[in-house]
PDB file of N, CA and C in Angstrom:
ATOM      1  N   UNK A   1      81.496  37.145 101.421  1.00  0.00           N
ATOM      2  CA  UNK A   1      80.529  38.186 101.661  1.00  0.00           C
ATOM      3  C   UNK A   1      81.240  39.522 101.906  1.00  0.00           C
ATOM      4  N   UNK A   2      82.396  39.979 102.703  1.00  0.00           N
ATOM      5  CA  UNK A   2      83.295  40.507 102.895  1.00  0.00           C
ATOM      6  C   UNK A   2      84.137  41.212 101.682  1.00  0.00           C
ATOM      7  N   UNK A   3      84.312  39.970 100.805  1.00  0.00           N
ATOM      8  CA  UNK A   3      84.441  40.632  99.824  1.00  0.00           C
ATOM      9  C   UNK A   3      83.720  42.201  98.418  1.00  0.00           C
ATOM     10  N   UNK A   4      82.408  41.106  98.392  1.00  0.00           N
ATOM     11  CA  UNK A   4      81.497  41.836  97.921  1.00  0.00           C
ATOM     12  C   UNK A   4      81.021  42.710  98.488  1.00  0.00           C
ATOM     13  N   UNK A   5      80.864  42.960  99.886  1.00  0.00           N
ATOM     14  CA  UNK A   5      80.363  44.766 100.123  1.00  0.00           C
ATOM     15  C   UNK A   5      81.629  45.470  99.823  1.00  0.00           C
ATOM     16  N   UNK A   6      82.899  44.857 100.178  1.00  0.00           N
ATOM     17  CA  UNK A   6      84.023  46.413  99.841  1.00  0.00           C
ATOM     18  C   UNK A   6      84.031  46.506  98.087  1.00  0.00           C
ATOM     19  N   UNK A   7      83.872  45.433  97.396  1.00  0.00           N
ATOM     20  CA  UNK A   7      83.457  45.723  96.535  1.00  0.00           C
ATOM     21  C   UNK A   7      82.614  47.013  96.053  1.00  0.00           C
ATOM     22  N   UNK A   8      81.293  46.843  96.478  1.00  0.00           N
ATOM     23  CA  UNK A   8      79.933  47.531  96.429  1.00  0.00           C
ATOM     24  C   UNK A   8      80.277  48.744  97.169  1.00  0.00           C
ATOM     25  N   UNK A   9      81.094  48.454  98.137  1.00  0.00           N
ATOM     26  CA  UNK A   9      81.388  50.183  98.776  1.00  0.00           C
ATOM     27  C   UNK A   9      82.554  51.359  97.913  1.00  0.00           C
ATOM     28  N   UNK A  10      83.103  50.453  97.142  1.00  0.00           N
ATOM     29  CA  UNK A  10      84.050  50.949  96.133  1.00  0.00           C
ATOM     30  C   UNK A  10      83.809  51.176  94.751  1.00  0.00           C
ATOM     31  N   UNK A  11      82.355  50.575  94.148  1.00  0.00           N
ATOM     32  CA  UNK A  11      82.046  51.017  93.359  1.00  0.00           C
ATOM     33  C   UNK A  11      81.163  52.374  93.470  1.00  0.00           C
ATOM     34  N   UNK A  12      80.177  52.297  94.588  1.00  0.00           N
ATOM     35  CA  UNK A  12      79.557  53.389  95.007  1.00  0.00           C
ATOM     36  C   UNK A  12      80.259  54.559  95.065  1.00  0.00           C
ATOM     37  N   UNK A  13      81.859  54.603  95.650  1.00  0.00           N
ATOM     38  CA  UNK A  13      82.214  55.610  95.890  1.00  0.00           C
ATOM     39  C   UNK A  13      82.924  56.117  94.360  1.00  0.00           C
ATOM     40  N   UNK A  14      82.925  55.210  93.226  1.00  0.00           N
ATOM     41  CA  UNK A  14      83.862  55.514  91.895  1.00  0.00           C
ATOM     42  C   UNK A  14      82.738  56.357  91.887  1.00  0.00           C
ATOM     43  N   UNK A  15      81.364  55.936  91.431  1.00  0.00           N
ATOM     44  CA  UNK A  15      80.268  56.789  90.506  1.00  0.00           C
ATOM     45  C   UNK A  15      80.136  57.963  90.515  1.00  0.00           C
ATOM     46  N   UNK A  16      80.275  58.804  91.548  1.00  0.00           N
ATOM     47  CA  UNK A  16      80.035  60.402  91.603  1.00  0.00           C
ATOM     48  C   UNK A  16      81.486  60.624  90.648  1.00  0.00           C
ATOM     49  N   UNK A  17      82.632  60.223  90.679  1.00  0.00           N
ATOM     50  CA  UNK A  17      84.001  60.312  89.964  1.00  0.00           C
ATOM     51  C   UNK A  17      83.476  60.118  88.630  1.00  0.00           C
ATOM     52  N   UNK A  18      82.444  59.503  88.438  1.00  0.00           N
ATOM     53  CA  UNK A  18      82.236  58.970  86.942  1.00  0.00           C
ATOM     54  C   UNK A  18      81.276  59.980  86.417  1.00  0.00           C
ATOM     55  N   UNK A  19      80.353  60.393  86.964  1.00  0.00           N
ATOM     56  CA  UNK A  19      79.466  61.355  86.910  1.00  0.00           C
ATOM     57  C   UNK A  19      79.734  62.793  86.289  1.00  0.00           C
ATOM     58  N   UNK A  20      80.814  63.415  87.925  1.00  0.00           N
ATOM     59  CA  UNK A  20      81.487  64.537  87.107  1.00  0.00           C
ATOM     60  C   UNK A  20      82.332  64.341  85.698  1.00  0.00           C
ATOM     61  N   UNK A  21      82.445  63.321  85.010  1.00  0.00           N
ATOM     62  CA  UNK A  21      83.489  63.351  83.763  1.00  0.00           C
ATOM     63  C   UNK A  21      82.653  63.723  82.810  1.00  0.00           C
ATOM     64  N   UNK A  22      81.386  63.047  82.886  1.00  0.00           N
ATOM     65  CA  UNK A  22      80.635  64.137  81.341  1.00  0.00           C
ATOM     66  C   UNK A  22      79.895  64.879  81.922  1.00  0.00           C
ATOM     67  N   UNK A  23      79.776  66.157  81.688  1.00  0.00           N
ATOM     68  CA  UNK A  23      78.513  66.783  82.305  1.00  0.00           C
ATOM     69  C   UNK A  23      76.829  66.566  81.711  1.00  0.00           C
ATOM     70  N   UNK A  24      76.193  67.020  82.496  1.00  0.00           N
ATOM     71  CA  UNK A  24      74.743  66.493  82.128  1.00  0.00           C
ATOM     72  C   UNK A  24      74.167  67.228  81.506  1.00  0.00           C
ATOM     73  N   UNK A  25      73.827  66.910  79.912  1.00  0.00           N
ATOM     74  CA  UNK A  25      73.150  68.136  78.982  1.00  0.00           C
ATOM     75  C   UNK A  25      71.711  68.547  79.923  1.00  0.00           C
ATOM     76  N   UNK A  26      71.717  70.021  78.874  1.00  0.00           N
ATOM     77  CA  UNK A  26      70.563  69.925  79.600  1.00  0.00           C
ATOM     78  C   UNK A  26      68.935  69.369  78.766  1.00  0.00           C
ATOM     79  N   UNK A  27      67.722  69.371  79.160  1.00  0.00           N
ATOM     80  CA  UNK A  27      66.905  68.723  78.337  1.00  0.00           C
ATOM     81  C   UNK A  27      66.780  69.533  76.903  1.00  0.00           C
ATOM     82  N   UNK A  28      66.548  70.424  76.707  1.00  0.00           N
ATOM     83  CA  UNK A  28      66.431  71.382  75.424  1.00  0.00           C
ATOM     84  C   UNK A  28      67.912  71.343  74.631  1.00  0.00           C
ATOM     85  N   UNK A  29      68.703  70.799  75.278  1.00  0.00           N
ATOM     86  CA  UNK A  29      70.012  71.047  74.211  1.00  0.00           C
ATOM     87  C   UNK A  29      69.999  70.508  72.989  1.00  0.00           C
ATOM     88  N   UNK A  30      70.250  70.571  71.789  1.00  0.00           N
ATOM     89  CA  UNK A  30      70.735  70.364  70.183  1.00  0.00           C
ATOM     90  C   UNK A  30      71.038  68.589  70.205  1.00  0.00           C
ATOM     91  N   UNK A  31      72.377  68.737  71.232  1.00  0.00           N
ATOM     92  CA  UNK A  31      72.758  67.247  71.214  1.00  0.00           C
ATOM     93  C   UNK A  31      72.421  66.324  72.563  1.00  0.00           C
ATOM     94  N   UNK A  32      71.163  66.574  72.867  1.00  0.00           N
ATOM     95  CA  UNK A  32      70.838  65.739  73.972  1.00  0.00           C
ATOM     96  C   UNK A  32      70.125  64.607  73.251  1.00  0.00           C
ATOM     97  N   UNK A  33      69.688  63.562  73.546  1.00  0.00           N
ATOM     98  CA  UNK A  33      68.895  62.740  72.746  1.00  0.00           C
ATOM     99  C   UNK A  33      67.715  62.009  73.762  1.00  0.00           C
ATOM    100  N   UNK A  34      66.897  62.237  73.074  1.00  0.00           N
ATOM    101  CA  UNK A  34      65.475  61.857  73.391  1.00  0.00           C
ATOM    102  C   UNK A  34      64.870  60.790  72.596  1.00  0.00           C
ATOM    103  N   UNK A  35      64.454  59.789  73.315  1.00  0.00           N
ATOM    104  CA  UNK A  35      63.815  58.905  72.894  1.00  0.00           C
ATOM    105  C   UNK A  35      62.170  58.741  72.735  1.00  0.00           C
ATOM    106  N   UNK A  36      61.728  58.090  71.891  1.00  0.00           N
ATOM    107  CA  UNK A  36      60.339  58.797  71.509  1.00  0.00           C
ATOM    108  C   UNK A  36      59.468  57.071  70.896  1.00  0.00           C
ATOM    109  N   UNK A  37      58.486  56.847  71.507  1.00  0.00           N
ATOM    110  CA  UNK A  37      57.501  55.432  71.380  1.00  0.00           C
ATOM    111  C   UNK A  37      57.011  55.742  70.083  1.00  0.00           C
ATOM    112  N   UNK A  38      57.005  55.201  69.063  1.00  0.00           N
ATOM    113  CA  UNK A  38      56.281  55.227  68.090  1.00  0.00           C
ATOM    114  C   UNK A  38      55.316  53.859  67.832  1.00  0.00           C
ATOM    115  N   UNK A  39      54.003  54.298  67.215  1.00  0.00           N
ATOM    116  CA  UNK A  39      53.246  53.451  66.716  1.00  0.00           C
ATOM    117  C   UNK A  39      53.858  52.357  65.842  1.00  0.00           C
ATOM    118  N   UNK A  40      53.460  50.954  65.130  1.00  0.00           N
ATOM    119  CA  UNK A  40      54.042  50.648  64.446  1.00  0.00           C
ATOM    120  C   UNK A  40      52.791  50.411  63.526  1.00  0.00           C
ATOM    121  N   UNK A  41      53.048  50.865  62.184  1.00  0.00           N
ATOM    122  CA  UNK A  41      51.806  50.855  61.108  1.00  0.00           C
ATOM    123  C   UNK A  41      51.477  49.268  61.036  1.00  0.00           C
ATOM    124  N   UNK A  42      50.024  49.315  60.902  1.00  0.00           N
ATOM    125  CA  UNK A  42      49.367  47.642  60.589  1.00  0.00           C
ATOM    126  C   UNK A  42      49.230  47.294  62.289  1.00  0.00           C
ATOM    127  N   UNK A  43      49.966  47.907  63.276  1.00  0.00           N
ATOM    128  CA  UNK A  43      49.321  47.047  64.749  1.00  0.00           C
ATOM    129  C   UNK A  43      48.883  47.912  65.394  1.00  0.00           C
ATOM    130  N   UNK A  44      48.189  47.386  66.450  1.00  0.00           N
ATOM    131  CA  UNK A  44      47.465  47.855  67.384  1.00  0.00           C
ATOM    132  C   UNK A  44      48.243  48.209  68.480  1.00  0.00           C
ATOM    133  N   UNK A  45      48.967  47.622  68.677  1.00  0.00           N
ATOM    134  CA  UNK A  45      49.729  47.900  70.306  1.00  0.00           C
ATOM    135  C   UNK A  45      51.262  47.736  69.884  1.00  0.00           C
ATOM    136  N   UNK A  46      51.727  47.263  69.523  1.00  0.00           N
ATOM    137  CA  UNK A  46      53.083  47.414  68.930  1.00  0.00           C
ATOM    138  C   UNK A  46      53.568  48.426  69.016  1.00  0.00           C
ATOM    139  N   UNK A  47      54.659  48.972  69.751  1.00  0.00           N
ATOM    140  CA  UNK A  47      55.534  50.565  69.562  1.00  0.00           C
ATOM    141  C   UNK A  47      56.941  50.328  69.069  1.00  0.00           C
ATOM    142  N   UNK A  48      57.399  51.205  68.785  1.00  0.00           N
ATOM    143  CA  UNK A  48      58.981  50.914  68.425  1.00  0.00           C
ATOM    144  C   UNK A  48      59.723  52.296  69.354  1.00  0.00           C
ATOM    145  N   UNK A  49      60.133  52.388  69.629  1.00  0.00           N
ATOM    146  CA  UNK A  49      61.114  53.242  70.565  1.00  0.00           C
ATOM    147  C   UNK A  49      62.355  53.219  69.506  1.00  0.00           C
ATOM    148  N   UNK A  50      62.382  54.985  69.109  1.00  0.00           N
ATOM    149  CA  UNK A  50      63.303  55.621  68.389  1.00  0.00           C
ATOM    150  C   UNK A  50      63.940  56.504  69.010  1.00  0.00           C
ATOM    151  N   UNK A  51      65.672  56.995  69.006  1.00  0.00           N
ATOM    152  CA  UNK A  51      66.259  58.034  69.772  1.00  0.00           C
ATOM    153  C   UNK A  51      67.035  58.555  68.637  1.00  0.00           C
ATOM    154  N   UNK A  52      66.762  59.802  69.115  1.00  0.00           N
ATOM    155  CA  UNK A  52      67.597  60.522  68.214  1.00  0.00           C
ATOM    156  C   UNK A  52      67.632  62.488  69.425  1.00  0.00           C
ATOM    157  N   UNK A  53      69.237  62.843  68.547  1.00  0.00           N
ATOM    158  CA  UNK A  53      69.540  63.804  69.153  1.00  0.00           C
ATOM    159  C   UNK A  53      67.852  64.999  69.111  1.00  0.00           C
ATOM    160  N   UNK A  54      67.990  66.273  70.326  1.00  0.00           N
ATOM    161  CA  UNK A  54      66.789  67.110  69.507  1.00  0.00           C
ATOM    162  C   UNK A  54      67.081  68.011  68.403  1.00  0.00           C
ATOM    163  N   UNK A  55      68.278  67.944  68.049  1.00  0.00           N
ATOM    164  CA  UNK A  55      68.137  68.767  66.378  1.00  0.00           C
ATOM    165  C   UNK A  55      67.916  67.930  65.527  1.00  0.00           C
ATOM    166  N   UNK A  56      68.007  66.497  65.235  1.00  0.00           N
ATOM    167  CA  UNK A  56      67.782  65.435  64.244  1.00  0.00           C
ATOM    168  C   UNK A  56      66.132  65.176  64.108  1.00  0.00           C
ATOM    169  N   UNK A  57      65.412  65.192  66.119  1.00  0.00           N
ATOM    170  CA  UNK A  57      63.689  65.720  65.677  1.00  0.00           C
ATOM    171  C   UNK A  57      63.313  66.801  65.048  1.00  0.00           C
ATOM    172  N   UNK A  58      63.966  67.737  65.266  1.00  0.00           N
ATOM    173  CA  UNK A  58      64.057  69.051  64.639  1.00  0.00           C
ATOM    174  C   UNK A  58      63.656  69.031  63.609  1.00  0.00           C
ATOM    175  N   UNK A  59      64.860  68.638  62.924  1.00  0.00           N
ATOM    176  CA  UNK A  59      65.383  68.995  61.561  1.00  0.00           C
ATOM    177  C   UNK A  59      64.023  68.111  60.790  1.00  0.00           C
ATOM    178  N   UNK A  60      63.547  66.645  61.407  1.00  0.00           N
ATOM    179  CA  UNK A  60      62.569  65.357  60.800  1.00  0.00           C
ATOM    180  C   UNK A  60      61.359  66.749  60.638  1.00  0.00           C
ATOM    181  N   UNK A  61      60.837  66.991  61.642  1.00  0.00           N
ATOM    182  CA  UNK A  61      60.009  68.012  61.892  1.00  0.00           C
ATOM    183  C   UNK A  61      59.601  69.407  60.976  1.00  0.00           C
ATOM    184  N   UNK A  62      60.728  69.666  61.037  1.00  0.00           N
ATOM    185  CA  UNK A  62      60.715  70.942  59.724  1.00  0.00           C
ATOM    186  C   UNK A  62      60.332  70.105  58.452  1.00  0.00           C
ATOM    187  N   UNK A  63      61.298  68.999  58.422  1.00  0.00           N
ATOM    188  CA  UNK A  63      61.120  68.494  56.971  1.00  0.00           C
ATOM    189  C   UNK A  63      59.928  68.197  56.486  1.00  0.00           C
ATOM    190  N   UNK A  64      58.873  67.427  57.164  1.00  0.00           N
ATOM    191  CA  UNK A  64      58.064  66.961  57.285  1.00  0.00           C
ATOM    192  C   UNK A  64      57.017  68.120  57.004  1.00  0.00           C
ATOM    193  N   UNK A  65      57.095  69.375  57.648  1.00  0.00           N
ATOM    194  CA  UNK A  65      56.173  70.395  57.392  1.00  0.00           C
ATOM    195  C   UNK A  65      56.512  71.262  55.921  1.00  0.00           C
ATOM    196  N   UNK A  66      57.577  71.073  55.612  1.00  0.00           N
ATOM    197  CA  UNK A  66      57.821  71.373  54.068  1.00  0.00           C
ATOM    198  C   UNK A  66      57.047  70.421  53.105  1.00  0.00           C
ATOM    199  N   UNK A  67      57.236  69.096  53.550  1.00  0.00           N
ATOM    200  CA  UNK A  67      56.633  68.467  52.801  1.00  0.00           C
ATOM    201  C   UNK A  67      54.883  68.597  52.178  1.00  0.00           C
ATOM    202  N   UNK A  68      54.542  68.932  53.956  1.00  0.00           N
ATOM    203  CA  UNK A  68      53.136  69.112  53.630  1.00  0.00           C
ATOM    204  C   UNK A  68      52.661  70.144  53.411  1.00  0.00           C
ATOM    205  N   UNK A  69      53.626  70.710  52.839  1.00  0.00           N
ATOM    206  CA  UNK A  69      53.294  72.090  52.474  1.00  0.00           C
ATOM    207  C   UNK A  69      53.591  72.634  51.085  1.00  0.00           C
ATOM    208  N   UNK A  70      54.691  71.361  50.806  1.00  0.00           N
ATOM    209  CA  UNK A  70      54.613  71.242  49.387  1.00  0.00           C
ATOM    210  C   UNK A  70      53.500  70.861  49.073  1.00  0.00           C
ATOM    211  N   UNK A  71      52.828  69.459  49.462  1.00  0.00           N
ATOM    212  CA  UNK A  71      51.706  69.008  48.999  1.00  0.00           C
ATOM    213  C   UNK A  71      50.798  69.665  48.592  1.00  0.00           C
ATOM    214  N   UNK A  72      50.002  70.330  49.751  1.00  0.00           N
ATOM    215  CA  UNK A  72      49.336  71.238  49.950  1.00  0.00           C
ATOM    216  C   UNK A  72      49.240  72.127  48.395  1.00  0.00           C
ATOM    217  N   UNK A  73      49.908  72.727  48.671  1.00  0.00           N
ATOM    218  CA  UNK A  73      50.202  74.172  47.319  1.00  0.00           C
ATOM    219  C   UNK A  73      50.506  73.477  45.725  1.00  0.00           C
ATOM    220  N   UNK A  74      50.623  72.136  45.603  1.00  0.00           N
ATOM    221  CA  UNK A  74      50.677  71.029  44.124  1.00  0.00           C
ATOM    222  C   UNK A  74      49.176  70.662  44.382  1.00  0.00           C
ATOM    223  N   UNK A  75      47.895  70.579  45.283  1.00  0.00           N
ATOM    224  CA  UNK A  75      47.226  70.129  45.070  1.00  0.00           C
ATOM    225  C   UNK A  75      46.399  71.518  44.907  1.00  0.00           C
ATOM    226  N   UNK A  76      46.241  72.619  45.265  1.00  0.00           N
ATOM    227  CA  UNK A  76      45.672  73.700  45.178  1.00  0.00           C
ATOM    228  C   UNK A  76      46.049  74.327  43.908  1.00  0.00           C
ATOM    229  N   UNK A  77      46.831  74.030  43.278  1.00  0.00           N
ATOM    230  CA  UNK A  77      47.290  74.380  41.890  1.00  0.00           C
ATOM    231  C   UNK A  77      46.461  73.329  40.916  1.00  0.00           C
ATOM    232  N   UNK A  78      46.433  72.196  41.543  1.00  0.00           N
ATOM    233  CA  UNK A  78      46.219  71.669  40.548  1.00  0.00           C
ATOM    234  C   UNK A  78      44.029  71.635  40.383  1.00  0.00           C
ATOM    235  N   UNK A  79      44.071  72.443  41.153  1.00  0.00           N
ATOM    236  CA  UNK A  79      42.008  72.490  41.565  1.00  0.00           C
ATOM    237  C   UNK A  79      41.592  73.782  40.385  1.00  0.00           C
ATOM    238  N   UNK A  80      43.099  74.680  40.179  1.00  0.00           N
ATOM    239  CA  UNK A  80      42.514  76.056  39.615  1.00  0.00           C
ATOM    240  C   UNK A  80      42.808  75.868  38.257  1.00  0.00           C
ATOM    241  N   UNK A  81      42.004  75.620  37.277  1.00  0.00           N
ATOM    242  CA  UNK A  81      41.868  75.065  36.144  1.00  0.00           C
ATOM    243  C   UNK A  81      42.313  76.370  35.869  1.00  0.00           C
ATOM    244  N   UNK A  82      43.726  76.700  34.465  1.00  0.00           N
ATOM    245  CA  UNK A  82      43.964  77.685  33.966  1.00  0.00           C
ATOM    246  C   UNK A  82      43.548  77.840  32.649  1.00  0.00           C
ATOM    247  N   UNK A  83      42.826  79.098  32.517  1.00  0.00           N
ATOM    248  CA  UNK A  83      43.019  79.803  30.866  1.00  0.00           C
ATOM    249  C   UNK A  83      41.435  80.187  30.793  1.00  0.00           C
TER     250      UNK A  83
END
């Protein structure tokens, strides 16, 4: 028993030592990573938990609005009958 608290009192005291070695991004940073519940298509309750840095949501994000924005402007072209 003796053993295991100096144990436990010696790991307690490493962690702040371990702590300061990386510093702590902050939440808005580029390379912080955030994890995010997603639906899973076809279920009801099913999630999948995805992480990724916030420039990699970013970047999904932009892409995604190009896309529908390509769409968008191929289907409005294609409504205006020419000639």
């Amino acid at each position: 028993m003796l053993k295991s608290m100096i144990a436990a009192s010696l790991f307690a005291m490493a962690m702040p030592a371990l702590a300061q070695d990386k510093p702590a991004l902050d939440r808005n940073d580029p390379s912080a990573t955030r994890c995010k519940r997603i639906a899973v298509t076809g279920s009801l309750v099913r999630k999948e938990r995805i992480c990724k840095t916030n420039a990699e949501w970013r970047a999904m994000s932009e892409q995604q609005n190009r896309d529908a924005d390509d769409l968008i402007t191929r289907s409005r072209a294609g409504m205006n009958p020419s000639g």
